[in-house]
C-alpha atoms as a PDB file:
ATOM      1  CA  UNK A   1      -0.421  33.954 -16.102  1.00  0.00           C
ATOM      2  CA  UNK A   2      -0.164  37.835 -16.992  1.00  0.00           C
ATOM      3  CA  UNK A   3      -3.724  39.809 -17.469  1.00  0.00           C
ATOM      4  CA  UNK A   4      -7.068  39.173 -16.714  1.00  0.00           C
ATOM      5  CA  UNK A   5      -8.300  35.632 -17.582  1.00  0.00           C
ATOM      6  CA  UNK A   6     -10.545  35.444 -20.929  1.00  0.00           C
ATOM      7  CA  UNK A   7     -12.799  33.114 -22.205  1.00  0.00           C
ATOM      8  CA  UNK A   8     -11.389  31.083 -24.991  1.00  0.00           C
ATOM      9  CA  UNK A   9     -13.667  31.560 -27.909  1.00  0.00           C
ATOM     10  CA  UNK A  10     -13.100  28.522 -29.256  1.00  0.00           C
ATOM     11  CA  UNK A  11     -14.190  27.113 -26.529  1.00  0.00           C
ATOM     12  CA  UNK A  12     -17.836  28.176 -27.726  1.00  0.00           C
ATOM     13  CA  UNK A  13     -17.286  26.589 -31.202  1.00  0.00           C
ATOM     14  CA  UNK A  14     -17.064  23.083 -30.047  1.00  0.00           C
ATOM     15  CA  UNK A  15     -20.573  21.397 -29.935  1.00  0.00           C
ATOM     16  CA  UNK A  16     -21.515  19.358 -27.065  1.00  0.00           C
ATOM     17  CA  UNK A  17     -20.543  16.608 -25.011  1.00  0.00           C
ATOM     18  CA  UNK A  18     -17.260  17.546 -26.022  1.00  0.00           C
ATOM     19  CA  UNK A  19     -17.586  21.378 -25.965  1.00  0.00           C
ATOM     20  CA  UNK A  20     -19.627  21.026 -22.651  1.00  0.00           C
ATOM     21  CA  UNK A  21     -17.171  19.317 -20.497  1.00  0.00           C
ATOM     22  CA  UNK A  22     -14.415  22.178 -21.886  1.00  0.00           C
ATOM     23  CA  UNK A  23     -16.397  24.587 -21.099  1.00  0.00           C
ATOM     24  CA  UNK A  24     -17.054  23.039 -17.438  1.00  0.00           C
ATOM     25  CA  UNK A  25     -13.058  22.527 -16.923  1.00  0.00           C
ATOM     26  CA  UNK A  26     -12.353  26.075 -18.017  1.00  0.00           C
ATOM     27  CA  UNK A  27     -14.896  27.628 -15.531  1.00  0.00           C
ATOM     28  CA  UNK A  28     -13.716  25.318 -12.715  1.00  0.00           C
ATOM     29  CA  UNK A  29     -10.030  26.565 -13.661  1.00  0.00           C
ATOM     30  CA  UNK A  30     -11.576  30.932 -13.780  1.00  0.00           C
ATOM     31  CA  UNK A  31     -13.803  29.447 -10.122  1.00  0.00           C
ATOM     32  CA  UNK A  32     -10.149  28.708  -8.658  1.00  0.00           C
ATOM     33  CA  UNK A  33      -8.577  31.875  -9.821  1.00  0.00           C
ATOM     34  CA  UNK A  34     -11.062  33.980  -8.299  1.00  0.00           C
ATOM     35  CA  UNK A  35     -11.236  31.742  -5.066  1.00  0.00           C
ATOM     36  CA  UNK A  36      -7.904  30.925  -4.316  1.00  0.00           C
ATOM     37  CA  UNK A  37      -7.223  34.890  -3.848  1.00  0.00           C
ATOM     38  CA  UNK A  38      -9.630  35.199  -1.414  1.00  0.00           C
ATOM     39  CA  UNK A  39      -9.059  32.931   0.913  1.00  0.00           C
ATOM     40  CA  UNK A  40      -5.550  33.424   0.858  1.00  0.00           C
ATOM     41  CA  UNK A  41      -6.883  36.852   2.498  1.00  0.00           C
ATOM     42  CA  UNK A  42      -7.589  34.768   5.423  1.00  0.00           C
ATOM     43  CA  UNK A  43      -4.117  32.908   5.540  1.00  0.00           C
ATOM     44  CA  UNK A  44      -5.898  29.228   4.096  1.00  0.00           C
ATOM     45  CA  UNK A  45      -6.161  27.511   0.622  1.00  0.00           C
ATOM     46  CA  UNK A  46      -9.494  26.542  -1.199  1.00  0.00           C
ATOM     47  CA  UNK A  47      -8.644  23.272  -0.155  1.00  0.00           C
ATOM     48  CA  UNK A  48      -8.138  23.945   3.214  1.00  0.00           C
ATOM     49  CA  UNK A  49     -11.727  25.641   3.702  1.00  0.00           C
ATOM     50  CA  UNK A  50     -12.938  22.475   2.698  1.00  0.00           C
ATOM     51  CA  UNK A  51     -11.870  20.725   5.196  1.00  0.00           C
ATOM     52  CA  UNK A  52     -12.461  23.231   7.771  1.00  0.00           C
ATOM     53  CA  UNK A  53     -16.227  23.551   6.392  1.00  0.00           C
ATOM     54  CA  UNK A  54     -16.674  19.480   6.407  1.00  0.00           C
ATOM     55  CA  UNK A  55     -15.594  19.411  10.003  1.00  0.00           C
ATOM     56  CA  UNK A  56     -17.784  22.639  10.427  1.00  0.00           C
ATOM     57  CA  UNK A  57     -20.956  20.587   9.075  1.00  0.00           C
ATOM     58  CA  UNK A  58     -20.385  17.688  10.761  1.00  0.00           C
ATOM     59  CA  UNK A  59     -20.373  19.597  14.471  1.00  0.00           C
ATOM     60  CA  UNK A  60     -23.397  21.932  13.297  1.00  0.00           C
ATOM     61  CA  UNK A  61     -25.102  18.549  13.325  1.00  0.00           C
ATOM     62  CA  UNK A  62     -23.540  16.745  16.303  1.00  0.00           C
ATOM     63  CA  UNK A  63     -20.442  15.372  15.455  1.00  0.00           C
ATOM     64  CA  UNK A  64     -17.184  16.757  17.198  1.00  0.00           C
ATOM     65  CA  UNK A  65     -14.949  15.205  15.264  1.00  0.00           C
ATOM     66  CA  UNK A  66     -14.521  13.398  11.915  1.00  0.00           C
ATOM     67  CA  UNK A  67     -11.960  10.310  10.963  1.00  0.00           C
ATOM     68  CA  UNK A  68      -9.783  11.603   8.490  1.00  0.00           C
ATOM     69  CA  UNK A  69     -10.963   9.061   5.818  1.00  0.00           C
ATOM     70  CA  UNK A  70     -14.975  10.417   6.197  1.00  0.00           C
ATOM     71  CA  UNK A  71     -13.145  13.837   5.696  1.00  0.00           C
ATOM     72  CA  UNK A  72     -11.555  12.313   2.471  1.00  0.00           C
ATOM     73  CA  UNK A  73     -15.130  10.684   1.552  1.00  0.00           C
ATOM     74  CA  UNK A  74     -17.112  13.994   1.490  1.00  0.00           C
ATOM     75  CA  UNK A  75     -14.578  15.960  -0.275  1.00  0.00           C
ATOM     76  CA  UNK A  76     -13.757  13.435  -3.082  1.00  0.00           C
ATOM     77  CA  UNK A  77      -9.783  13.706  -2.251  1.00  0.00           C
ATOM     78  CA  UNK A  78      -7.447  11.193  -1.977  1.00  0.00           C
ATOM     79  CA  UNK A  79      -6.234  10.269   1.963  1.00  0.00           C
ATOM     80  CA  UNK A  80      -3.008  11.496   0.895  1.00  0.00           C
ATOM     81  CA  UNK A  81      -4.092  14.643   0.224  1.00  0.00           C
ATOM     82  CA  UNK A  82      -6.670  14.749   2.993  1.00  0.00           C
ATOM     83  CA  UNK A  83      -3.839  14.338   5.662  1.00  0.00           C
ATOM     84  CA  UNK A  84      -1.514  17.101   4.291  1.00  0.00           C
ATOM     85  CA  UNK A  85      -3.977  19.484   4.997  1.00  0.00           C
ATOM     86  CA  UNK A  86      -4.999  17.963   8.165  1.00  0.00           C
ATOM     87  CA  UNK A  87      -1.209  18.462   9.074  1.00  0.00           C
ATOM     88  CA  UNK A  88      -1.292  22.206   7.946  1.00  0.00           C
ATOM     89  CA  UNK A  89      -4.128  23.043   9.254  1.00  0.00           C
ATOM     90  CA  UNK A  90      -3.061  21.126  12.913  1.00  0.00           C
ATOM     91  CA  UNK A  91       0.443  23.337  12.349  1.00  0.00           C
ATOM     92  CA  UNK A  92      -2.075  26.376  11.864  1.00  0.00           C
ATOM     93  CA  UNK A  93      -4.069  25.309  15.047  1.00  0.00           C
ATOM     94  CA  UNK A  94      -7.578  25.287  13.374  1.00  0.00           C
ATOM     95  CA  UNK A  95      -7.782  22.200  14.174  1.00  0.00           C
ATOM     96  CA  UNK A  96      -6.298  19.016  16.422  1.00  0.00           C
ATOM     97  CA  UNK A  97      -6.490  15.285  16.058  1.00  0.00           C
ATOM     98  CA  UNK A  98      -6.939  12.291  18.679  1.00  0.00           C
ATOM     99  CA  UNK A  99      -7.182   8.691  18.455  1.00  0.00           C
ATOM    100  CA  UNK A 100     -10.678   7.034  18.460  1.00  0.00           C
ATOM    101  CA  UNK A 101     -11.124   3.311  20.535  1.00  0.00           C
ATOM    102  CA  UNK A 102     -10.048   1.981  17.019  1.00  0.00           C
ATOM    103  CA  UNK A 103      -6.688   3.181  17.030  1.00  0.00           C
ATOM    104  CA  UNK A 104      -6.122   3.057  13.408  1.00  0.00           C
ATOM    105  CA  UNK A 105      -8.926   5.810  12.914  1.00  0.00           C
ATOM    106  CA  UNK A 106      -7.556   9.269  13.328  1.00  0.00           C
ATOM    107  CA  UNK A 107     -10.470  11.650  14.398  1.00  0.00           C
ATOM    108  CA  UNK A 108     -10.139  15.342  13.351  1.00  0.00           C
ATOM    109  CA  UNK A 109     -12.099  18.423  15.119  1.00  0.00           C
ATOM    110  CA  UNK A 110     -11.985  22.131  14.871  1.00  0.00           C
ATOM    111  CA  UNK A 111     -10.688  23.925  17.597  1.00  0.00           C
ATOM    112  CA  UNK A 112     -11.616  27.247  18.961  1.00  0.00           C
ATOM    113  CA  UNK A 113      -9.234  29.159  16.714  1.00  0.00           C
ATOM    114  CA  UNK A 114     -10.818  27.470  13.800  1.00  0.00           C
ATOM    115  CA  UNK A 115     -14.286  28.158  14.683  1.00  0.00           C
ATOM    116  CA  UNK A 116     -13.044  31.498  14.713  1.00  0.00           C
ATOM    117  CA  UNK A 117     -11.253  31.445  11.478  1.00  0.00           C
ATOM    118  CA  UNK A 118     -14.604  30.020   9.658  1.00  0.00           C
ATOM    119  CA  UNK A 119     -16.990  32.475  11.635  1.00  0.00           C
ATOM    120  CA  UNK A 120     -14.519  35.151  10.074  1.00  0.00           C
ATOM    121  CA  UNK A 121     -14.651  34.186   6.498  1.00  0.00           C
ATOM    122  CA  UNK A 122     -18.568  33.482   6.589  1.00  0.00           C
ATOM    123  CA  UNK A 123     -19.182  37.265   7.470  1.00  0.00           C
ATOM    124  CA  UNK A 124     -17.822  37.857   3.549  1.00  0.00           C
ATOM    125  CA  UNK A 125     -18.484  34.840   2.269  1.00  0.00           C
ATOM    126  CA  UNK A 126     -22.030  35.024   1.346  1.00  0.00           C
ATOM    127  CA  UNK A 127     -20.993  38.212  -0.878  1.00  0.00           C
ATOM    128  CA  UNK A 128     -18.364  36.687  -2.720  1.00  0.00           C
ATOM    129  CA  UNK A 129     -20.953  33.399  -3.655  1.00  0.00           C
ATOM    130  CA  UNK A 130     -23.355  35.317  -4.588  1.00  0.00           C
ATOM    131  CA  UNK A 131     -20.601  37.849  -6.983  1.00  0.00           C
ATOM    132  CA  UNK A 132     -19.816  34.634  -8.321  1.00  0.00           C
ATOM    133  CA  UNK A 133     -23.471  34.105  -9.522  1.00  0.00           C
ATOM    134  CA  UNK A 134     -24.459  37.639 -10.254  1.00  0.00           C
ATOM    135  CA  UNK A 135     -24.735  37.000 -13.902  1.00  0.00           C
ATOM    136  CA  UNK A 136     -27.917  34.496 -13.735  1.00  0.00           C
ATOM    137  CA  UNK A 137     -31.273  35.917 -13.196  1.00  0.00           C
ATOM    138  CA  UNK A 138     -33.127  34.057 -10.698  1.00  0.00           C
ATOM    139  CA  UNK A 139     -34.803  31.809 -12.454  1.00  0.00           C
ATOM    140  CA  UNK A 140     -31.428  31.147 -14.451  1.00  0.00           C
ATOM    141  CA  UNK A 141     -29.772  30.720 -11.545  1.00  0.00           C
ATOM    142  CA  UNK A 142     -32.569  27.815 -10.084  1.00  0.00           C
ATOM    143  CA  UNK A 143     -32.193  25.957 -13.579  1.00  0.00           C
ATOM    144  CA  UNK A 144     -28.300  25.934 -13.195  1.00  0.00           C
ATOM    145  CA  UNK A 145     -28.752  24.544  -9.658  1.00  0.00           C
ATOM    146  CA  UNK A 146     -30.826  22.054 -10.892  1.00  0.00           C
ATOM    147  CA  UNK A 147     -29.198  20.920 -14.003  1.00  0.00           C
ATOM    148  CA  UNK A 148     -25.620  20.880 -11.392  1.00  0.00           C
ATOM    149  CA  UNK A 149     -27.551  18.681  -9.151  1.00  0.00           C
ATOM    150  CA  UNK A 150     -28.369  16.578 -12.169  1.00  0.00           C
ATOM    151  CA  UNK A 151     -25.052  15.794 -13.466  1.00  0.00           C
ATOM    152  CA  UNK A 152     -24.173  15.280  -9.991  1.00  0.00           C
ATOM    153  CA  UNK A 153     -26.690  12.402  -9.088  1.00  0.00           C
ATOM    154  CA  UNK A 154     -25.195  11.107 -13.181  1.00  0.00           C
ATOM    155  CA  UNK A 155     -21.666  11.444 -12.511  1.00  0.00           C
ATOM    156  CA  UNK A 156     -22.179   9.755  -8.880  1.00  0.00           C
ATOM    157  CA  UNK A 157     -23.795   6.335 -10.324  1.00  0.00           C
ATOM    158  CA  UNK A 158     -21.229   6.811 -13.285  1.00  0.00           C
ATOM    159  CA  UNK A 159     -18.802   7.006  -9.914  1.00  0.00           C
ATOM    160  CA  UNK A 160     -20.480   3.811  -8.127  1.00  0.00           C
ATOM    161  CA  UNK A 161     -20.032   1.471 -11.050  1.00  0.00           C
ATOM    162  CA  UNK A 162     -16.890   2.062 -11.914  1.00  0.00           C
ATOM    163  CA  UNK A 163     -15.983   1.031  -8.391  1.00  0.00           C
ATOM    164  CA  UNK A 164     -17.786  -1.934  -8.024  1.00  0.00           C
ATOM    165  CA  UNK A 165     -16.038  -5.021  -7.782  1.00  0.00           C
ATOM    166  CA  UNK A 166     -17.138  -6.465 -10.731  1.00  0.00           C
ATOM    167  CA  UNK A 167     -15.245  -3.525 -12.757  1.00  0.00           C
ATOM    168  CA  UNK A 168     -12.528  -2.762 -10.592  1.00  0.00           C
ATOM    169  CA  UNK A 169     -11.215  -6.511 -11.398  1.00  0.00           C
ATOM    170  CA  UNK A 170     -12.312  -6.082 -15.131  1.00  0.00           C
ATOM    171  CA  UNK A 171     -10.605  -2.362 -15.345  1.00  0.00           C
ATOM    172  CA  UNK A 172      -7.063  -4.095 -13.437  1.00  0.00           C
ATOM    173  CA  UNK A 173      -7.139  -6.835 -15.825  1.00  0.00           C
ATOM    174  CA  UNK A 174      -7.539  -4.688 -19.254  1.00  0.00           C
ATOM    175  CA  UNK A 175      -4.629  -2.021 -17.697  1.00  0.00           C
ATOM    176  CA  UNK A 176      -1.917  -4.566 -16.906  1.00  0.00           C
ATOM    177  CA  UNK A 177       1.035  -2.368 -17.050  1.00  0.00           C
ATOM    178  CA  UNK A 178       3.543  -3.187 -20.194  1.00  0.00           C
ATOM    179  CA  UNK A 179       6.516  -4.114 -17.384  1.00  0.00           C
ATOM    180  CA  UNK A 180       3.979  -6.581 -15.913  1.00  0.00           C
ATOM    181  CA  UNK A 181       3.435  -8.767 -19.693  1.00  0.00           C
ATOM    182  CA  UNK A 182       5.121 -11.413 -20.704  1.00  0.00           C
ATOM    183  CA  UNK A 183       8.127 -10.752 -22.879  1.00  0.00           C
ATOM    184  CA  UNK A 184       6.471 -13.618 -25.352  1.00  0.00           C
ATOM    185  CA  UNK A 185       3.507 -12.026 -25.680  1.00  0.00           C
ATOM    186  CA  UNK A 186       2.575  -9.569 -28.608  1.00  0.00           C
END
């Protein structure tokens, strides 16, 4: 992409729902162009402060370490995806992994170095946030909180009942792949 990013303007044509979940994907898409930058400044992805941040949560409040798939649960990624990073980051040495008594449960922790590296990035991170926001007022800025926090707790029990079992079964049954149909059936 060449040049500054711009706001489509047709993007402020189309009415809502439509027009609102455009506008939401576009400003995710300008969030990671402005983010991804700076944290490559401290040698990690978006992604990979994530991770770092989860596991920096989780000892703030007592846990040393995390099993990869509780990493994957609070992030909303994909265990796939989850242990790439892990692996970078281990490469990196921000943090290690060890076996728990289950030994099918990989357990993740920070190590010293990645202490470090989030202790480093939280000295300009608070800045950057709030640049981010600096175009709200403050009561602006409370109302967007609050209406994000509302489509959250939406989109979460929009989340839990598409993955009950009751759907799941329904949702496999209606997407039978074509290469899985009979050949005699139209």
């Amino acid at each position: 992409m060449k040049g500054p990013p711009v706001l489509d303007s047709r993007l402020m044509e189309i009415p809502p729902p439509e027009g609102t979940m455009l506008r939401l994907v576009h400003n995710m898409g300008l969030l990671r162009q402005i983010m991804d930058p700076y944290f490559v400044q401290f040698g990690i992805s978006s992604p990979q402060w994530g991770i770092l941040r989860v596991l920096q949560r989780a000892y703030d409040s007592g846990e040393i370490s995390l099993p990869q798939k509780e990493i994957s649960r609070r992030l909303l990624i994909q265990p796939p995806s989850v242990t790439a990073l892990v692996d970078r980051l281990e490469r990196m040495g921000l943090l290690h992994r060890g076996s728990s008594d289950d030994l099918r449960v990989r357990m993740v922790a920070l190590t010293d170095a990645g202490r470090k590296m989030i202790a480093d990035v939280q000295e300009k991170h608070p800045d950057q946030i709030r640049s981010l926001f600096s175009g709200f007022s403050p009561s602006e800025l409370e109302d967007f909180h609050a209406l994000l926090g509302k489509l959250g707790t939406h989109l979460a029990l929009i989340s839990a009942r598409s993955q009950s079992p009751t759907n799941i079964s329904a949702n496999s049954a209606k997407a039978k792949p074509h290469s899985q149909r009979s050949p005699h059936t139209k």
